[in-house]
Structures are given as C-alpha cells and as structure tokens.
Protein backbone atom coordinates (compact mmCIF):
# COMPACT_ATOMS: atom_id res chain seq x y z
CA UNK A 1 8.83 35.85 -32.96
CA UNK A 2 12.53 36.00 -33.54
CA UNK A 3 15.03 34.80 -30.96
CA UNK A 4 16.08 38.16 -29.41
CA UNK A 5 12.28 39.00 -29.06
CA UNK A 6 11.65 35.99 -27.43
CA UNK A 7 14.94 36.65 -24.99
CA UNK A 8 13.47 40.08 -24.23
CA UNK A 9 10.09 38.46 -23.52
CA UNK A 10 11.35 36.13 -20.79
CA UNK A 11 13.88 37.89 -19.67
CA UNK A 12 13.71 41.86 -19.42
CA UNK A 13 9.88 41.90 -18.36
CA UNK A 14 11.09 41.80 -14.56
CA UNK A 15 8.86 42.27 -12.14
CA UNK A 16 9.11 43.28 -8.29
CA UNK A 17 5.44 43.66 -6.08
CA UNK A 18 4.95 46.15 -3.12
CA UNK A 19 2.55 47.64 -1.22
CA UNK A 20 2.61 51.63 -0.38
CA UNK A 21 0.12 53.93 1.09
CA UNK A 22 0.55 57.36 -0.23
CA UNK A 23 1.72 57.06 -3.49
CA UNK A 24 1.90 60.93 -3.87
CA UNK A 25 4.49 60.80 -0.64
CA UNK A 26 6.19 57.40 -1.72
CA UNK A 27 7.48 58.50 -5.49
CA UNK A 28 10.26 60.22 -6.55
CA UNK A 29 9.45 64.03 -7.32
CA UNK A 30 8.31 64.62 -10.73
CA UNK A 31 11.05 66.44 -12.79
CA UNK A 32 11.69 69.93 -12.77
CA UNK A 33 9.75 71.61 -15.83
CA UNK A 34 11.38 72.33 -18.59
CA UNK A 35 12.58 76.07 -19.38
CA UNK A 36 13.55 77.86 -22.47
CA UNK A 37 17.30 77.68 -21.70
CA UNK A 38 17.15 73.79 -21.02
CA UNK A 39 15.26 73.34 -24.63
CA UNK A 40 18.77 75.19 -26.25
CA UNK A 41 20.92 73.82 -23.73
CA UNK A 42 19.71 70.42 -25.22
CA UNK A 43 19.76 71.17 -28.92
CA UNK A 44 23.25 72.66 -28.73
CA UNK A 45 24.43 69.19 -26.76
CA UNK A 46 23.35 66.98 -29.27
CA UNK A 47 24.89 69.30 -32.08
CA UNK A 48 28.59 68.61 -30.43
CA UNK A 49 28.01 64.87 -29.77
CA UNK A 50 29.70 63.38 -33.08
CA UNK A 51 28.20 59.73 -32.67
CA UNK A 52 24.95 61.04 -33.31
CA UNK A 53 25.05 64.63 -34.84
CA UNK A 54 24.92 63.34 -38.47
CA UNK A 55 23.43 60.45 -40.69
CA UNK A 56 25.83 57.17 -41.02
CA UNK A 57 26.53 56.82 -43.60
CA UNK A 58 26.15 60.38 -44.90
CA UNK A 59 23.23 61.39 -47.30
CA UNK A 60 21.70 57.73 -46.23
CA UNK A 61 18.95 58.95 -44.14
CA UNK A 62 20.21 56.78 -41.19
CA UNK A 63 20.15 58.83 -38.21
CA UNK A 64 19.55 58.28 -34.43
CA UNK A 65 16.69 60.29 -33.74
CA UNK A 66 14.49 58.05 -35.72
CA UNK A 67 16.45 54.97 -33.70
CA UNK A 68 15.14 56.34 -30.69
CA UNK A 69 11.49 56.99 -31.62
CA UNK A 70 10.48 54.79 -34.64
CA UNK A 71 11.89 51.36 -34.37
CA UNK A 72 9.93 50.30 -37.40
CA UNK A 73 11.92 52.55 -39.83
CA UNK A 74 14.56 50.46 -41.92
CA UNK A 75 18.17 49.68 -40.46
CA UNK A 76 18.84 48.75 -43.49
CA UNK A 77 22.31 49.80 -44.13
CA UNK A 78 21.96 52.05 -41.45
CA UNK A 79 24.96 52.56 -38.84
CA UNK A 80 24.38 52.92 -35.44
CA UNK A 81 25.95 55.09 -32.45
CA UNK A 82 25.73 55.63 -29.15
CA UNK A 83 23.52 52.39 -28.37
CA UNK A 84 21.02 53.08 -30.97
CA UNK A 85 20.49 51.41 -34.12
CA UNK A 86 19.98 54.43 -36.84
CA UNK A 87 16.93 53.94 -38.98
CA UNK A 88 15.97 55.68 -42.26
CA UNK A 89 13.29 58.78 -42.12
CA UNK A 90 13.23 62.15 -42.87
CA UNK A 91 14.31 63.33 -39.31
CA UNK A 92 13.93 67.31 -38.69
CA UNK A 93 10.50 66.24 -36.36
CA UNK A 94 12.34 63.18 -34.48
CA UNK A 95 15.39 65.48 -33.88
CA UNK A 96 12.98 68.40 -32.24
CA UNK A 97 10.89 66.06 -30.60
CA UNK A 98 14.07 64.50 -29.31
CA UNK A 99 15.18 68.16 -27.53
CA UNK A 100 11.53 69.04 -26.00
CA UNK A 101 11.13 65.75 -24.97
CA UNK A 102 14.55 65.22 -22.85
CA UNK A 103 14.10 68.82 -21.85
CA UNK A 104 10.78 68.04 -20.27
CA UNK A 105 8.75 69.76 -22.46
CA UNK A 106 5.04 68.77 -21.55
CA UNK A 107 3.60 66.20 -24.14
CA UNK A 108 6.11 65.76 -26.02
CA UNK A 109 6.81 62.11 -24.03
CA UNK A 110 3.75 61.18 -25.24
CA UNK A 111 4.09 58.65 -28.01
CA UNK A 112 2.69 59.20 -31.41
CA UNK A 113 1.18 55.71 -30.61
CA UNK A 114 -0.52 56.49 -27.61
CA UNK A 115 -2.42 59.16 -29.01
CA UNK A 116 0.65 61.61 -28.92
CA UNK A 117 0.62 65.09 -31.32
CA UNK A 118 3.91 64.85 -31.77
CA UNK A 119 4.78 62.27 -35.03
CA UNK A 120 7.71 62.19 -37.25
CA UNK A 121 6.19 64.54 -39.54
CA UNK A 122 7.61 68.38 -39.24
CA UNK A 123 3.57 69.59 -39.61
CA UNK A 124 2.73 67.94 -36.01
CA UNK A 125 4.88 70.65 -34.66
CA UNK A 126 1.66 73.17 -35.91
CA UNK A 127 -0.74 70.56 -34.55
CA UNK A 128 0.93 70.61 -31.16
CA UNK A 129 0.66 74.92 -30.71
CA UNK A 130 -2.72 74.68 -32.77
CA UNK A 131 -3.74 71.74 -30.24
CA UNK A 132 -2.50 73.60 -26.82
CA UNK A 133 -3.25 76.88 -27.70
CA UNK A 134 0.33 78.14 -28.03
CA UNK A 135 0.56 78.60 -32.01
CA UNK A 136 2.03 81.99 -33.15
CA UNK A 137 1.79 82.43 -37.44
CA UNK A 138 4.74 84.40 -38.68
CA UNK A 139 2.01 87.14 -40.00
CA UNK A 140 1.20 87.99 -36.28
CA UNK A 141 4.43 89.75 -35.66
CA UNK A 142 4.76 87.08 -32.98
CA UNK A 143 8.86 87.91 -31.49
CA UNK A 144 9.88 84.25 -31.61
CA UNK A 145 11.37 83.17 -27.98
CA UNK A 146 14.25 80.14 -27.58
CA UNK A 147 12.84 77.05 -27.32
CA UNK A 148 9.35 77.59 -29.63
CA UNK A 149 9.40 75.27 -32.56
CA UNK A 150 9.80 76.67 -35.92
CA UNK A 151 8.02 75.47 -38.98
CA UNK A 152 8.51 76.01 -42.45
CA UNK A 153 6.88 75.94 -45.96
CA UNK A 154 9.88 75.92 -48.49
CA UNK A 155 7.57 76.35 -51.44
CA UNK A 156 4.63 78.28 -50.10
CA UNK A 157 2.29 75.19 -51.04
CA UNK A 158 0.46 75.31 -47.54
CA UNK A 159 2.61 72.30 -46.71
CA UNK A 160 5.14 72.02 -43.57
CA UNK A 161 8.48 70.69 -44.86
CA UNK A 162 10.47 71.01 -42.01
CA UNK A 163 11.19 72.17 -38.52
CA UNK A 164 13.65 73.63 -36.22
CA UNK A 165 14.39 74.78 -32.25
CA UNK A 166 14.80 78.70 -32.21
CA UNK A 167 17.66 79.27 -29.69
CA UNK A 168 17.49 83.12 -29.97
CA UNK A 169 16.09 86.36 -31.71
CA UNK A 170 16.20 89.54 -32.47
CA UNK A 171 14.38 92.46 -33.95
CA UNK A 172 15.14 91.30 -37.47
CA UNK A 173 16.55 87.24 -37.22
CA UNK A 174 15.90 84.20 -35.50
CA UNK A 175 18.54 81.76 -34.55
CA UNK A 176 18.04 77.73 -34.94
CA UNK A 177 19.61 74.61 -34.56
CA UNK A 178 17.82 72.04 -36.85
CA UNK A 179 18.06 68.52 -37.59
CA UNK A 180 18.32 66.73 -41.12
CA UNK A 181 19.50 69.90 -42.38
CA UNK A 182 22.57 68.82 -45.11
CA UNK A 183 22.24 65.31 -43.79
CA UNK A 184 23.54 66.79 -40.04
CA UNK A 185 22.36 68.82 -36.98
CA UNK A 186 23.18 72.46 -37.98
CA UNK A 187 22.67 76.30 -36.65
CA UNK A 188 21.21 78.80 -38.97
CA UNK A 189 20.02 81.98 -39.23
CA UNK A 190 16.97 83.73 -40.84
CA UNK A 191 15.21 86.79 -41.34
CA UNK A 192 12.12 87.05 -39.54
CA UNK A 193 9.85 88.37 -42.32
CA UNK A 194 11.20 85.26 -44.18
CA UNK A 195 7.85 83.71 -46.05
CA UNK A 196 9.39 80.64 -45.72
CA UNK A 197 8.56 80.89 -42.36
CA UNK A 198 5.00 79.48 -41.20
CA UNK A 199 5.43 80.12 -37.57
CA UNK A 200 6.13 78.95 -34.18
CA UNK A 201 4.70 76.82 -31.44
CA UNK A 202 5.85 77.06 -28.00
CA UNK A 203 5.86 75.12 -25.35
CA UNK A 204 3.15 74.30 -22.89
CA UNK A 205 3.41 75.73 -20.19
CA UNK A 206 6.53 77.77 -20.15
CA UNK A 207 5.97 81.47 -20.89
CA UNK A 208 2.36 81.62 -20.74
CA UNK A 209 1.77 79.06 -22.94
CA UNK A 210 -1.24 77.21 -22.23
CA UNK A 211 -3.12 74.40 -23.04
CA UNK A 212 -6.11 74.77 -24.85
CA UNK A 213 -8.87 74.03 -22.82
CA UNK A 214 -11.28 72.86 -25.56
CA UNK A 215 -14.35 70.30 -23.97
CA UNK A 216 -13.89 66.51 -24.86
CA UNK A 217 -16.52 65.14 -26.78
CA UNK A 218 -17.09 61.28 -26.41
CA UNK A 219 -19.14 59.69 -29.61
CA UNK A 220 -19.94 56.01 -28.23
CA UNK A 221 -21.68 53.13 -30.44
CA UNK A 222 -23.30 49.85 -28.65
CA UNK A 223 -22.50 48.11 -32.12
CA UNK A 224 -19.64 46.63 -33.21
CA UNK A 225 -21.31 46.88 -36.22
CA UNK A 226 -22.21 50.61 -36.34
CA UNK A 227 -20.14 53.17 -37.89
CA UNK A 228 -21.95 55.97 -36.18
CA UNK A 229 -22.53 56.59 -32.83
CA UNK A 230 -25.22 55.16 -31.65
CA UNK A 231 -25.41 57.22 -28.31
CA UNK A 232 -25.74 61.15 -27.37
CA UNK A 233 -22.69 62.88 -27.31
CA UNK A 234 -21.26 63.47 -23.83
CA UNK A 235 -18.91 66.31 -23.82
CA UNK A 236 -16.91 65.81 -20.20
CA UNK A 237 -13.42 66.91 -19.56
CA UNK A 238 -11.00 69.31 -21.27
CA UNK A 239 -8.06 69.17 -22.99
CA UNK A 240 -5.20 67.89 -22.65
CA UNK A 241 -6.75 65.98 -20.47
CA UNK A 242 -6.59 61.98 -21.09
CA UNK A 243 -10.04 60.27 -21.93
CA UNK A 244 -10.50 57.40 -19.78
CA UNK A 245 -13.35 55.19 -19.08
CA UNK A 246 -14.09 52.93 -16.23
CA UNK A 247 -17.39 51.10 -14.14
CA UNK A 248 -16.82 53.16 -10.97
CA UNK A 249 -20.01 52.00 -9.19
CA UNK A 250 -20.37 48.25 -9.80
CA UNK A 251 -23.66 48.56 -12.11
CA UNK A 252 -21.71 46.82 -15.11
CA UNK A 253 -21.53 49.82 -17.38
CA UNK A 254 -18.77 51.92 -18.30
CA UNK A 255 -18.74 55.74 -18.41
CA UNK A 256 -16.38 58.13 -19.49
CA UNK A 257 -14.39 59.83 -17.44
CA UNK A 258 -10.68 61.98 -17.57
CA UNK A 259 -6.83 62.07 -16.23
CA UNK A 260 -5.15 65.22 -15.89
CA UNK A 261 -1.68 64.58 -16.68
CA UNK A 262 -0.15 68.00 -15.72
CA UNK A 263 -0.77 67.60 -12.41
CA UNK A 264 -1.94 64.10 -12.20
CA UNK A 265 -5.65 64.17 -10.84
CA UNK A 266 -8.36 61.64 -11.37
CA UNK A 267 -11.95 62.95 -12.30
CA UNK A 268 -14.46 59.94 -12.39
CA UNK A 269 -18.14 60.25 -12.86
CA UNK A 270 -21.09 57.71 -12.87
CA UNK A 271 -23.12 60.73 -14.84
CA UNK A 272 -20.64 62.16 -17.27
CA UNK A 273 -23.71 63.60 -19.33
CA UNK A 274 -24.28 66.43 -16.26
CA UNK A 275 -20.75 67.00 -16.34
CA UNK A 276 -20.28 66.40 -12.79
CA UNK A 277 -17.15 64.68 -11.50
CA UNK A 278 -18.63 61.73 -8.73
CA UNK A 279 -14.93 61.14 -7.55
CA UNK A 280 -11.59 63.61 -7.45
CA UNK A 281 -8.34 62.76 -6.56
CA UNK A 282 -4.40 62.80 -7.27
CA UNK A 283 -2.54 59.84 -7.45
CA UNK A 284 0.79 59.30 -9.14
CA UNK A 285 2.89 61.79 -10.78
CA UNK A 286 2.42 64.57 -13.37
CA UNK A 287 2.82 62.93 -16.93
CA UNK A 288 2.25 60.15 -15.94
CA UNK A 289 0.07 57.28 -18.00
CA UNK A 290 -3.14 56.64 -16.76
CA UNK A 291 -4.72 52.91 -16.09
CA UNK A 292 -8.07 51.57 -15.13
CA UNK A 293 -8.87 47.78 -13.84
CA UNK A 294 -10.55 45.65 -11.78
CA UNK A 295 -7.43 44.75 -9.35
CA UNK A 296 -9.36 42.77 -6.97
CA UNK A 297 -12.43 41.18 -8.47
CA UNK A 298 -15.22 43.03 -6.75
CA UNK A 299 -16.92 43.84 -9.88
CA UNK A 300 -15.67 47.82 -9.73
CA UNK A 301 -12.57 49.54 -11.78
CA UNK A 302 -10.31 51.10 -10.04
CA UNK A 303 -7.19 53.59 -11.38
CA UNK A 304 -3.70 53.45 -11.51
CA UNK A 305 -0.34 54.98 -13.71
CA UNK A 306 2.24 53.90 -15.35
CA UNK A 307 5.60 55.61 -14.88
CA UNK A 308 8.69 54.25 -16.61
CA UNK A 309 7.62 50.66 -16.62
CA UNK A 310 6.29 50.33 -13.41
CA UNK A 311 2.58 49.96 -12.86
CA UNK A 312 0.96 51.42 -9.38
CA UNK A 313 -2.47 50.07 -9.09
CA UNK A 314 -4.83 52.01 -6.24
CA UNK A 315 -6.36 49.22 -4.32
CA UNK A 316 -8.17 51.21 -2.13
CA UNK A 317 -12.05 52.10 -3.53
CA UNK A 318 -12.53 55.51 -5.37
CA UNK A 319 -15.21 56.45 -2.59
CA UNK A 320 -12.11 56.68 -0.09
CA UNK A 321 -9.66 59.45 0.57
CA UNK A 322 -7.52 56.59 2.58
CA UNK A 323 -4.65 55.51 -0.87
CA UNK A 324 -3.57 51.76 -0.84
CA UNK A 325 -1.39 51.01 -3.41
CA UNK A 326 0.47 47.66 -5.41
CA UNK A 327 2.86 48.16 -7.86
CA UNK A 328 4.98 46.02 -10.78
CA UNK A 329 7.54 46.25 -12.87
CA UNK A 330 6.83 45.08 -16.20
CA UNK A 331 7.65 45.34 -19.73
CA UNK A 332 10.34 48.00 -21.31
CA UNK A 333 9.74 51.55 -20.48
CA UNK A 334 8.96 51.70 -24.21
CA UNK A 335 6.12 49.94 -24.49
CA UNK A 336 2.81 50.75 -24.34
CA UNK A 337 0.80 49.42 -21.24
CA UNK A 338 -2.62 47.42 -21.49
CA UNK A 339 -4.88 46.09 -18.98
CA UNK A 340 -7.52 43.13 -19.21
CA UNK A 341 -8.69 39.97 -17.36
CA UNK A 342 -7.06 37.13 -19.66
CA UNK A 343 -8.25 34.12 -18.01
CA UNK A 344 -11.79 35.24 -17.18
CA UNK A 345 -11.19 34.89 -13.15
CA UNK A 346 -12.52 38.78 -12.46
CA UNK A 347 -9.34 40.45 -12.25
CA UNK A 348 -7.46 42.57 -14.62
CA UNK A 349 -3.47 42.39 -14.44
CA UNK A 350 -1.55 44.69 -16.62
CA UNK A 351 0.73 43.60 -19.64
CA UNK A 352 2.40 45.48 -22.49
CA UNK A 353 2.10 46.14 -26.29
CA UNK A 354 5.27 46.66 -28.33
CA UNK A 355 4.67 49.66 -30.76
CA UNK A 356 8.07 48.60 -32.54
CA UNK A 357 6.88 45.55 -33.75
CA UNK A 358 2.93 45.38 -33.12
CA UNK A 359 3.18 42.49 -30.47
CA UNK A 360 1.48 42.06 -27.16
CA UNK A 361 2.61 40.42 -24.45
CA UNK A 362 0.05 39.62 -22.23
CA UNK A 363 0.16 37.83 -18.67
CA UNK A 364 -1.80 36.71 -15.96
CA UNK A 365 0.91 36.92 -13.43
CA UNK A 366 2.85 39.86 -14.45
CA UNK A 367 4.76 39.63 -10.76
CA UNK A 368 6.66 37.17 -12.24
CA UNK A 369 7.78 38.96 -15.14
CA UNK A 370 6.62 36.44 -17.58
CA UNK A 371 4.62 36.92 -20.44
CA UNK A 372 1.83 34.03 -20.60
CA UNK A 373 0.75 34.83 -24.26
CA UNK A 374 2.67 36.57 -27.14
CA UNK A 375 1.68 37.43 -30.20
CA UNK A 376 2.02 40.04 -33.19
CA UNK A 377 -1.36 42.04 -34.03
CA UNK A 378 -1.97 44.68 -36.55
CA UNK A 379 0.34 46.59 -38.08
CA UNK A 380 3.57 47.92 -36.27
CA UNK A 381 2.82 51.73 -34.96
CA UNK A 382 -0.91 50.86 -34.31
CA UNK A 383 -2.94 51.73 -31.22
CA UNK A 384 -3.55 49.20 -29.21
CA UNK A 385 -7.24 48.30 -27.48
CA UNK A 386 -8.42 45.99 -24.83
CA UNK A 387 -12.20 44.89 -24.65
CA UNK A 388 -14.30 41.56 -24.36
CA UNK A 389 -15.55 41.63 -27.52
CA UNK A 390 -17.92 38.64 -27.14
CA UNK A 391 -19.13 38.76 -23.60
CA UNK A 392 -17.58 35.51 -22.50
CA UNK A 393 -15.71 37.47 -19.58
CA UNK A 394 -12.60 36.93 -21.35
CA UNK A 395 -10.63 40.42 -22.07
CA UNK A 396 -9.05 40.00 -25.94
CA UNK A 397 -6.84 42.35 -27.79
CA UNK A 398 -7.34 44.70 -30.69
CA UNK A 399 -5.68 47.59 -32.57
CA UNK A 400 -7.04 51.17 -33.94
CA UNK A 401 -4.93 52.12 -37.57
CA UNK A 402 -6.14 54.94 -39.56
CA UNK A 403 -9.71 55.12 -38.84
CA UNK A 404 -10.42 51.12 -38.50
CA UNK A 405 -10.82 49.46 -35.20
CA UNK A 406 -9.64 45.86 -35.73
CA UNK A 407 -10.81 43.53 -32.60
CA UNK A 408 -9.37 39.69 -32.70
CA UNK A 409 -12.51 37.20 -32.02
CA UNK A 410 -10.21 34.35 -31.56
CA UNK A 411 -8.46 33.50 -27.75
CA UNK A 412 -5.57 34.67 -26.71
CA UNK A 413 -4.48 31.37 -26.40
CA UNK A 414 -4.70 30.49 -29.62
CA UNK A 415 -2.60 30.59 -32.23
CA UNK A 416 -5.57 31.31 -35.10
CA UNK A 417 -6.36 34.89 -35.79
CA UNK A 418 -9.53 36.10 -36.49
CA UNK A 419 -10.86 39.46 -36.86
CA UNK A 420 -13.95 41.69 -37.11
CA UNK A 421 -13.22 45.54 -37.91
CA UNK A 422 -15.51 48.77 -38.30
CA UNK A 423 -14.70 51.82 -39.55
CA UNK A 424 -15.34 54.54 -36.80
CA UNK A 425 -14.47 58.05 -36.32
CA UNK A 426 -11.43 59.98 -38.07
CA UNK A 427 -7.84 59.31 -38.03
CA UNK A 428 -6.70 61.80 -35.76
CA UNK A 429 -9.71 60.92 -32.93
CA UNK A 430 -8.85 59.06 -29.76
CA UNK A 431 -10.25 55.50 -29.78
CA UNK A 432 -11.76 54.45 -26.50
CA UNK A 433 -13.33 51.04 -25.67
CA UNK A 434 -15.94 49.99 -23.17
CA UNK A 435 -19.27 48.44 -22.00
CA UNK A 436 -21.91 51.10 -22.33
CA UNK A 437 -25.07 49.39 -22.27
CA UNK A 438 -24.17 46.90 -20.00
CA UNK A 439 -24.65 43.82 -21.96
CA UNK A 440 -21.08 42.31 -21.30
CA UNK A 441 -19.96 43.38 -24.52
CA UNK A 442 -17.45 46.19 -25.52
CA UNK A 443 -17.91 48.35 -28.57
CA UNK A 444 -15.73 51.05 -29.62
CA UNK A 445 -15.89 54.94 -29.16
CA UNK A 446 -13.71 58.08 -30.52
CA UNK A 447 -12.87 61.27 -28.67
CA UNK A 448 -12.41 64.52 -30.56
C-alpha cells in the first residue's frame, strides 16, 4: 500500500456513533427528483466550466469525467482540474452519466461496481432504457424529450459508439450536448430520421418512465465447487429492486430476500419460494444502499443503509414496528460498503472496499475509524463479496470479475493469499453470497 493510501486509511475513515429512533424522521429529506430541465440545466453547466469542459492536454484522452468515476484509468500524462485528477478513456458515457447522476436521475448513482447499468461504455445507456423499461428505438417514431439519452451507431454495425443528452426537439431535429465529441463537451444538432441514430432512453421515473418490473430470479449452489445451481430457482422480488439475503429467523440459513431503493422499503421472507414477504418495512432513504448483519450477536440478521458514508444499522428485531437505530461514519463516500464478523465474536461491523484500487479495509471497531486489516484483492473494478467460506465463524473476503467468483481461504490477518474460484453464472448477473443449507458454510449465487 503506498503512503497516501495508508494516510487515507488511518486518517479519513472517521467515525462518529449515535443512537436514533426513527430513522425515517431523523434523516435529512431525500433529494428532490430529478426533472427534464435539471438534466439540461446540468449538461449546459458543465459545457461553460473551462477547467473541465475539454481533455488536458487536448486530443490526449485525459478528461475529468473519467477522474470522477474510474480511478483506475491512467493519469498518465493526464492534467487535472477542478480537484480531479483526469484519467484516459473514451468519455461520451462518463460525461452523460456525470449529468443524470448530479441531476438525480434514479440509478444512475449506482456504481458500475456495485452492480450499476450504467458503465463507461456508451451501449449501457441502451441497457439502462432496455433494463427499466424506458427504451424508445429511433424506428418507433418515438419524439425524443430533453433529458433522454441518445445513442448512436456511426457505422450501422449494430454497435453503440457513442452517446449524448438531448436538450430539445422538434418535428424534424434533436438538440444535444455531448461529451468527447472533438476532444470537448459540444452542442449539436441532428435530423431525427438520422440512421445514425439508435434511439433514446429516458429516465426513470420522470415522464412516465418506469421501471421494468421483471421478477428476480435467484439460482443458488450449496457447492463451492458447483458451477450450476444446485437448488430450485426462487423467483422473489422485482426489478429494480436490490437482491439481498439475510437469516431473519435465527434457524442458521439464509434466504433471499429484496430492497426497494425508490422508496426505500425492506421485504424479508423466511419462505421466498411462496413469494410471500414475512417482514415489510421502510427504513432509510430512497437510493439508498442496502446492508444486512448480525449487529448484536443474537444469532439473527438484521438491515441497515448506507448513505454517503455513513452506515445506520436497525437494532431493533425485524418482527417489530418500534425502529432503534446506530449509526457510523466510515470509509470515503466512494467506496463500496461490506459487512462481516472478522474476529469470529458473533457480530458483524461494517468496513469498506475501494473499487479504485481493489483494497479492503476491514475493521472490527469501525467507531474508531480505524481500519484493523488492509489489503488489495482481485483486480481493481471488481465486485466485492463477504462469506465464511470455511465454516470456522470467521467472515473472509472475496471478489466476483467477469463470471468468476474468487473467495480468499487464507485469514484476514494474514499476509498469505490463497484462493479457490468457480465459475458461476454470466457476466452481467448479480452475485449474491450466503448460507443456504445451513452447514456454516457460504457458497455463491447469481441473480438475473
């Protein structure tokens, strides 16, 4: 770990413990939701902001936008502006993703890392409306609206090249502002029957856009070792809701269950088969990150979120409609949070995982804001997992890249690394981790 790492490990993961009851009363108000005329407001303000509007040096590929999302990119000769170190990447996606995402745009906070739609590649902008339900082809005679993504296909190959904001339209042209377009953030104009022009994807939520509300379909093995699943399918929850999975009742199996991030509700179920929710609540705010733990040792998960880099933990059981609640500050808003019991005493306590540079920093006292074990794991960019992988009580850390879970057999504590992987699922499924049989050993699962 290099010097400023370590600085950042010891010294930005502060940490401040309270109790609240009523977490929904307690937070700040979630943002206002985004609207069409904040998504343009936002792409014509970072078109007139001149530290950032254009690569540095020009025709380098350095830009911000990639700074802000993919810290793994090069700096290499990269400038920076603004507080950001520019990094080198084609950049049309990061620049769009950058205006729905500080315009509020629903999932489009959600890290490509964590599971998010939205990548650096201009085609995710498709997989987003195809994903929500909000995709409009060109051929449709769909009247784009400002705000909707627009994707094209420069050579008619059937692959996305690029993408822009639409600010306005007409009965014959639609207006853009697009990144990466002559090495800067420029407006444009086209004509609507342009066959360039794949189509758009709008926004969930604003418009009538909605999100799809496909089932989730949970394939779970009770192997490390099996490539299949070695379980029925359970189909429980629907998008875009947030797969979850947690040992609600104390028997010392997991089942799946699901988050609701638009409006932040909770539905657990001991039988996720009969698709039947056993317990229903809100807690926390809408977009925020889900967590599950065992905050107190009794042998049951509880649920919590993550917002910015605070964690709220409900302490009170899932069977009550009275909310307890602890919270933490820990780790940069950045990071991806993970939960596990590192010292084997019964209790989880939350840490973080760096996507930047694929390192964990783990602690059994996050209250005091220092990390008790830090390492690098996997690749950086990966997914990160949590499970006890060889039922000695002890949580241990893993990573999901491509379609390979990676789990690392050896302690945290130590300083060895080794490793036993599967191949399970596709790519583009959710991993998910737990105990399903009850044996005190995790196994891997995908969610499509």
């Amino acid at each position: 770990m290099n010097n400023s790492m370590a600085k950042r490990a010891t010294t930005c993961l502060l940490s401040v413990t309270v109790s609240v009851v009523g977490l929904q009363a307690a937070l700040t108000a979630p943002a206002s939701a985004a609207s069409r005329d904040t998504i343009v407001s936002v792409a014509q303000a970072e078109a007139g902001k001149a530290a950032r509007n254009k690569e540095n040096p020009m025709g380098s590929g350095c830009n911000y936008y990639t700074g802000v999302f993919r810290t793994w990119k090069s700096a290499s000769g990269c400038g920076a502006g603004d507080g950001v170190q520019f990094r080198n990447s084609d950049w049309c996606a990061d620049f769009s993703k950058y205006v729905w995402k500080t315009a509020g745009v629903r999932y489009a906070d959600v890290a490509e890392t964590s599971g998010g739609i939205l990548t650096g590649w201009a085609s995710s902008f498709k997989d987003y409306g195809t994903t929500y339900g909000t995709w409009h082809a060109r051929s449709s005679g769909y009247t784009p609206q400002p705000g909707d993504a627009l994707v094209f296909d420069w050579d008619q190959s059937g692959d996305i090249d690029h993408v822009g904001i639409v600010t306005s339209s007409n009965a014959s042209t639609v207006y853009t502002i697009e990144g990466n377009s002559g090495d800067a953030i420029k407006a444009h104009s086209y004509s609507r029957s342009d066959i360039d022009i794949v189509g758009y994807s709008s926004p969930v939520g604003i418009d009538g856009g909605s999100p799809n509300l496909g089932v989730l379909e949970f394939y779970l093995s009770d192997s490390q070792s099996s490539n299949v699943a070695t379980r029925p399918v359970v189909a429980y929850g629907n998008s875009p809701m947030i797969p979850i999975r947690g040992d609600w009742d104390g028997d010392g199996k997991d089942t799946v269950s699901s988050f609701d991030p638009t409006t932040a509700t909770f539905y657990l179920s001991n039988t996720p088969e009969t698709g039947a929710a056993s317990y229903t609540f809100r807690y926390g705010d809408a977009g925020a990150a889900p967590l599950v733990g065992d905050w107190d040792g009794d042998g049951k998960d509880n649920v919590g979120v993550r917002m910015g880099n605070t964690f709220y933990m409900r302490t009170s059981p899932v069977t009550s409609a009275t909310e307890t609640t602890t919270s933490l500050a820990y780790g940069d808003a950045d990071m991806i949070p993970v939960v596990g019991d590192w010292d084997g005493d019964g209790k989880d306590t939350p840490s973080a995982y760096s996507a930047a540079n694929g390192t964990f920093y783990l602690s059994n006292t996050p209250q005091t804001g220092a990390a008790s074990y830090t390492f690098r794991y996997g690749d950086p960019g990966a997914a990160p997992l949590v499970g006890d992988w060889d039922g000695d009580g002890k949580d241990n850390v893993g990573v999901r890249m491509n379609g390979t879970f990676y789990m690392r057999t050896s302690p945290v504590t130590s300083a060895t690394e080794t490793t036993t992987s599967i191949g399970y699922g596709d790519a583009a499924d959710l991993p998910i981790i737990g105990d399903w049989d009850g044996n005190h050993i995790d196994t891997q699962g995908i969610v499509r």
